[in-house]
C-alpha atoms as a PDB file:
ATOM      1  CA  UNK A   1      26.590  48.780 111.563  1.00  0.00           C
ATOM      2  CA  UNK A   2      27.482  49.454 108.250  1.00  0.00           C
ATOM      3  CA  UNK A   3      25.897  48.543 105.122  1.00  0.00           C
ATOM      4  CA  UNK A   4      27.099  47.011 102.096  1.00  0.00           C
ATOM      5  CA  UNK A   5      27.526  48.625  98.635  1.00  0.00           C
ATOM      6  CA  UNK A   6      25.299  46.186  97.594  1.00  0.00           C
ATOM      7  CA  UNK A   7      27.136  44.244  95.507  1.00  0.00           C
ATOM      8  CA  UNK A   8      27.122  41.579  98.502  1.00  0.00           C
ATOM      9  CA  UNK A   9      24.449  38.528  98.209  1.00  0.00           C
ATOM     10  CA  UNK A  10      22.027  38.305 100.973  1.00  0.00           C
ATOM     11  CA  UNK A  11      22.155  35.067 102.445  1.00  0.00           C
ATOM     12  CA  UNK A  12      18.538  33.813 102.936  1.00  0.00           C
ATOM     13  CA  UNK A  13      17.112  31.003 105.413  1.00  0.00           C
ATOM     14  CA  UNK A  14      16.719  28.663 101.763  1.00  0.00           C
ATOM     15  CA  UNK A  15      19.999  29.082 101.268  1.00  0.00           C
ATOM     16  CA  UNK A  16      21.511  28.518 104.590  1.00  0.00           C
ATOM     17  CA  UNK A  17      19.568  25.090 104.337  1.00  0.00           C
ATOM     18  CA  UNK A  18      20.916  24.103 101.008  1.00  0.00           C
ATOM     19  CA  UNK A  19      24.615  25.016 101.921  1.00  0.00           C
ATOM     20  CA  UNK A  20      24.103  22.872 105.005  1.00  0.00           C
ATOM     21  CA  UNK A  21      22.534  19.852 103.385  1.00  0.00           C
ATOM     22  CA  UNK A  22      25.832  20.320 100.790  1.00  0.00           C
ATOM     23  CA  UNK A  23      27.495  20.081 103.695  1.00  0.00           C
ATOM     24  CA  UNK A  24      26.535  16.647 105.069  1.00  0.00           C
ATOM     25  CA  UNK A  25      26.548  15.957 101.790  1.00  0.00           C
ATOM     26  CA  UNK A  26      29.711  16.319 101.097  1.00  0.00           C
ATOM     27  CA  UNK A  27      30.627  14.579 104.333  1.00  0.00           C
ATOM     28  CA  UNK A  28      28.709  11.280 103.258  1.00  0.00           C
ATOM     29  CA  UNK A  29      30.490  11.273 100.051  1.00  0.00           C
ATOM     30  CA  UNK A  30      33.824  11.148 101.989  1.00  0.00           C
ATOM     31  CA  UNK A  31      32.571   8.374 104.088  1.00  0.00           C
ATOM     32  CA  UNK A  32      31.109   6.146 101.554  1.00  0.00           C
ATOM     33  CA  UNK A  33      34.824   6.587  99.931  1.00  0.00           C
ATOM     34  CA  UNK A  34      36.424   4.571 102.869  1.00  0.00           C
ATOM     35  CA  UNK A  35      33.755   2.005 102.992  1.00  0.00           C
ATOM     36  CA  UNK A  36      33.416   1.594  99.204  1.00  0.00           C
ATOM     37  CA  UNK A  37      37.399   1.050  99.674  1.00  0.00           C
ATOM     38  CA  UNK A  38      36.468  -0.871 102.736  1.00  0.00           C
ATOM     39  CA  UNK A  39      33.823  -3.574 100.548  1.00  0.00           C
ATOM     40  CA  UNK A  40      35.782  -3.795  97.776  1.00  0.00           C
ATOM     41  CA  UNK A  41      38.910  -4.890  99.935  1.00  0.00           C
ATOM     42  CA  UNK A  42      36.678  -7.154 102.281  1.00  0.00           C
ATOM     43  CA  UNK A  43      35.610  -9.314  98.430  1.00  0.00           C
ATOM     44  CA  UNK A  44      39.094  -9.436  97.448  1.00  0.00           C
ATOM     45  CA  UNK A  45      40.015 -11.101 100.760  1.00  0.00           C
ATOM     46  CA  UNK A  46      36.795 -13.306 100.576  1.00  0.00           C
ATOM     47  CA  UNK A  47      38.190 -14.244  97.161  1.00  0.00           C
ATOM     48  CA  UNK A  48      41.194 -14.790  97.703  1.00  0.00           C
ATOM     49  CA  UNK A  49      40.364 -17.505 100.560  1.00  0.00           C
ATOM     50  CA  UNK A  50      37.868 -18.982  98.075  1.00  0.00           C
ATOM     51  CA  UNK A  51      41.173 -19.680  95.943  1.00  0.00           C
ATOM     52  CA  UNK A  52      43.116 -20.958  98.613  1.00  0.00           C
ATOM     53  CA  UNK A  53      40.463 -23.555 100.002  1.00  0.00           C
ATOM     54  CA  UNK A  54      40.307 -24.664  96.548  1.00  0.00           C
ATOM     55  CA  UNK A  55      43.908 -25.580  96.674  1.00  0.00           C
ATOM     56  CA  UNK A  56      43.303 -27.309 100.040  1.00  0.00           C
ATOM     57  CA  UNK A  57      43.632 -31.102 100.464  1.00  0.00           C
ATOM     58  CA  UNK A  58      42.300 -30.871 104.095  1.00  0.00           C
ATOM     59  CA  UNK A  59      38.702 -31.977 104.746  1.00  0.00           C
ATOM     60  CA  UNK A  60      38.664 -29.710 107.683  1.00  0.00           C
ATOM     61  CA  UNK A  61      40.174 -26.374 107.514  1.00  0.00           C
ATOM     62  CA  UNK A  62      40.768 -23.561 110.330  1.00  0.00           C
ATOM     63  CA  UNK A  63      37.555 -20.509 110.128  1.00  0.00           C
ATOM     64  CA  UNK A  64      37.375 -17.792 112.033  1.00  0.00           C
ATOM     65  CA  UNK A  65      34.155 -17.189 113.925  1.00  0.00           C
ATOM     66  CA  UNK A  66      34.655 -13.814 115.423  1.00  0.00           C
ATOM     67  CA  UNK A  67      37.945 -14.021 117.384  1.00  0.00           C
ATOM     68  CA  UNK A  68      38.164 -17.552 117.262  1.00  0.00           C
ATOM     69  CA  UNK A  69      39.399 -20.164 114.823  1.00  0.00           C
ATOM     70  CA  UNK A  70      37.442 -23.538 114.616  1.00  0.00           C
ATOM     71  CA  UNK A  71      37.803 -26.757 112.522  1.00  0.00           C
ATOM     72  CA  UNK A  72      34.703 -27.018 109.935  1.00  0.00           C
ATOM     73  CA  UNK A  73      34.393 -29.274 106.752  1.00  0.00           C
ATOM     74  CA  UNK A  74      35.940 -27.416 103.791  1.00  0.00           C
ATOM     75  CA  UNK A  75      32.354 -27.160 101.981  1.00  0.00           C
ATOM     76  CA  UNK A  76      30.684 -25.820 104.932  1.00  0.00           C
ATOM     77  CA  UNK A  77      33.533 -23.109 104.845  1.00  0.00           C
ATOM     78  CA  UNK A  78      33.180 -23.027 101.309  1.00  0.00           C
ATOM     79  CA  UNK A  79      29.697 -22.303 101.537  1.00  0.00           C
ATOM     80  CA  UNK A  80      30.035 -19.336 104.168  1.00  0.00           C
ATOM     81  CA  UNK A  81      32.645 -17.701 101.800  1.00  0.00           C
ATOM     82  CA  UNK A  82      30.321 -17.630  99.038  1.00  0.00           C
ATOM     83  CA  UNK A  83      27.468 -16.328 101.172  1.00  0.00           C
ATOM     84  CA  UNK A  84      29.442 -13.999 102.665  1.00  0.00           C
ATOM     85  CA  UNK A  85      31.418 -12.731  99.441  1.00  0.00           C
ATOM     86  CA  UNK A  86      27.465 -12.080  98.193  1.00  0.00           C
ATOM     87  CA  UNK A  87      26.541 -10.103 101.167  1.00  0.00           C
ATOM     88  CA  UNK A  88      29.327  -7.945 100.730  1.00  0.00           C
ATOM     89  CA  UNK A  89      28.909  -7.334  97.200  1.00  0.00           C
ATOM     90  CA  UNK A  90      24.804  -6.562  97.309  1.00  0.00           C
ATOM     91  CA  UNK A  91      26.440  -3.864 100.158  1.00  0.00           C
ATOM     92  CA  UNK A  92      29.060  -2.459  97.866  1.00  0.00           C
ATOM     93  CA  UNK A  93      26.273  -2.590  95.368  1.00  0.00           C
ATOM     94  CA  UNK A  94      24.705  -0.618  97.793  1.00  0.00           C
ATOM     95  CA  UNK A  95      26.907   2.175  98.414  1.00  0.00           C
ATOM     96  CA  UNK A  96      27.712   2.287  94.974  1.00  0.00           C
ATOM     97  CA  UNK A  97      23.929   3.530  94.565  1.00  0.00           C
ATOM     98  CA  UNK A  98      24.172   5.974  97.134  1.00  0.00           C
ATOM     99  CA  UNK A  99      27.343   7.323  95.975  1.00  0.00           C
ATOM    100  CA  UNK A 100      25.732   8.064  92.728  1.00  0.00           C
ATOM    101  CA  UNK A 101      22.672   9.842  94.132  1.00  0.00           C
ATOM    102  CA  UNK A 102      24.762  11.977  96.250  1.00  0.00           C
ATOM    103  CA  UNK A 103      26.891  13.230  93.516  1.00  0.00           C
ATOM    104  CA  UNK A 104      23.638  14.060  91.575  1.00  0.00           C
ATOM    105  CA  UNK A 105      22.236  16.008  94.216  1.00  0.00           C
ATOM    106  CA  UNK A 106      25.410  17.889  95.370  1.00  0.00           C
ATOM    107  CA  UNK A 107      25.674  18.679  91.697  1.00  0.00           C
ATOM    108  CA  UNK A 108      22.456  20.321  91.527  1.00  0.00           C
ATOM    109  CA  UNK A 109      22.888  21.893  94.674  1.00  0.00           C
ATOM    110  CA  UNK A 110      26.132  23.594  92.839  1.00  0.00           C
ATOM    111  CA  UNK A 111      23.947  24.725  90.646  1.00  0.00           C
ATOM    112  CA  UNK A 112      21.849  26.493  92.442  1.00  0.00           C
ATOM    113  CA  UNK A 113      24.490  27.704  94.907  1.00  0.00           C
ATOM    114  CA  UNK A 114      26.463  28.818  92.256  1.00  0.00           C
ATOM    115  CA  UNK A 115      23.893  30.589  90.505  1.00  0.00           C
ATOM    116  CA  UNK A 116      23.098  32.348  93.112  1.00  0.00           C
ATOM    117  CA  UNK A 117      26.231  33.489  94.791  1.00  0.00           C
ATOM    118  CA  UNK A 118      28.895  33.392  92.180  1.00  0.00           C
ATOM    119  CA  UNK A 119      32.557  33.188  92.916  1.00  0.00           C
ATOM    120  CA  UNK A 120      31.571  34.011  96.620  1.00  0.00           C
ATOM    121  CA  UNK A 121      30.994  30.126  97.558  1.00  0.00           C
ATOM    122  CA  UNK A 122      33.464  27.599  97.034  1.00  0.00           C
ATOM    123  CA  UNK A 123      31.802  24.208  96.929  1.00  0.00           C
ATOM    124  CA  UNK A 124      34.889  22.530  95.297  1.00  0.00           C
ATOM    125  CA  UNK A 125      37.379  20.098  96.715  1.00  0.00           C
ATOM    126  CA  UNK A 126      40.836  21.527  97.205  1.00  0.00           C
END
């Protein structure tokens, strides 16, 4: 086996570990993309029913209950929009958060990745 002239980085356990935890990392990032996308799609739907119940004249309207549409009094619906249009924003909150802490830590993990090998690690998106 041949050596190299030196100029190579050795690659030590530490940094093995902080490559891989860029790594899922990075992958979390990606995922909280599609469900901050996801959240944010989900309130303007819950909003957007909000609206059109208000225009309503019906006392009982049609709400879906998992696959299944049933007749409830307009404020009970109204009510269960709200709730659920605050749910979904205290989880888009949420991820929002995470997002952020991710990006601070795969930043500093650049940093020290970077530092120590150089232009020989690509941690970018391309």
């Amino acid at each position: 086996m041949q050596q190299g002239t030196g100029s190579e980085t050795q690659v030590t356990w530490e940094d093995q570990q902080n490559i891989n935890k860029f790594s899922k990392l990075n992958n979390r990032f990606h995922e909280l993309i599609d469900e901050i996308k996801f959240a944010k799609d989900k309130c303007e739907n819950l909003e957007d029913a909000g609206n059109e119940l208000i225009l309503t004249d019906e006392e009982m309207v049609r709400f879906q209950i998992g696959e299944v549409f049933a007749h409830v009094p307009k404020d009970e619906v109204e009510t269960r929009l709200e709730e659920m249009k605050e749910l979904t924003e205290k989880n888009l909150e949420k991820l929002e958060e995470e997002k952020v802490s991710i990006v601070a830590q795969m930043s500093d993990l650049k940093k020290i990745l970077y530092g120590k090998f150089g232009d020989s690690i690509n941690l970018e998106e391309e």
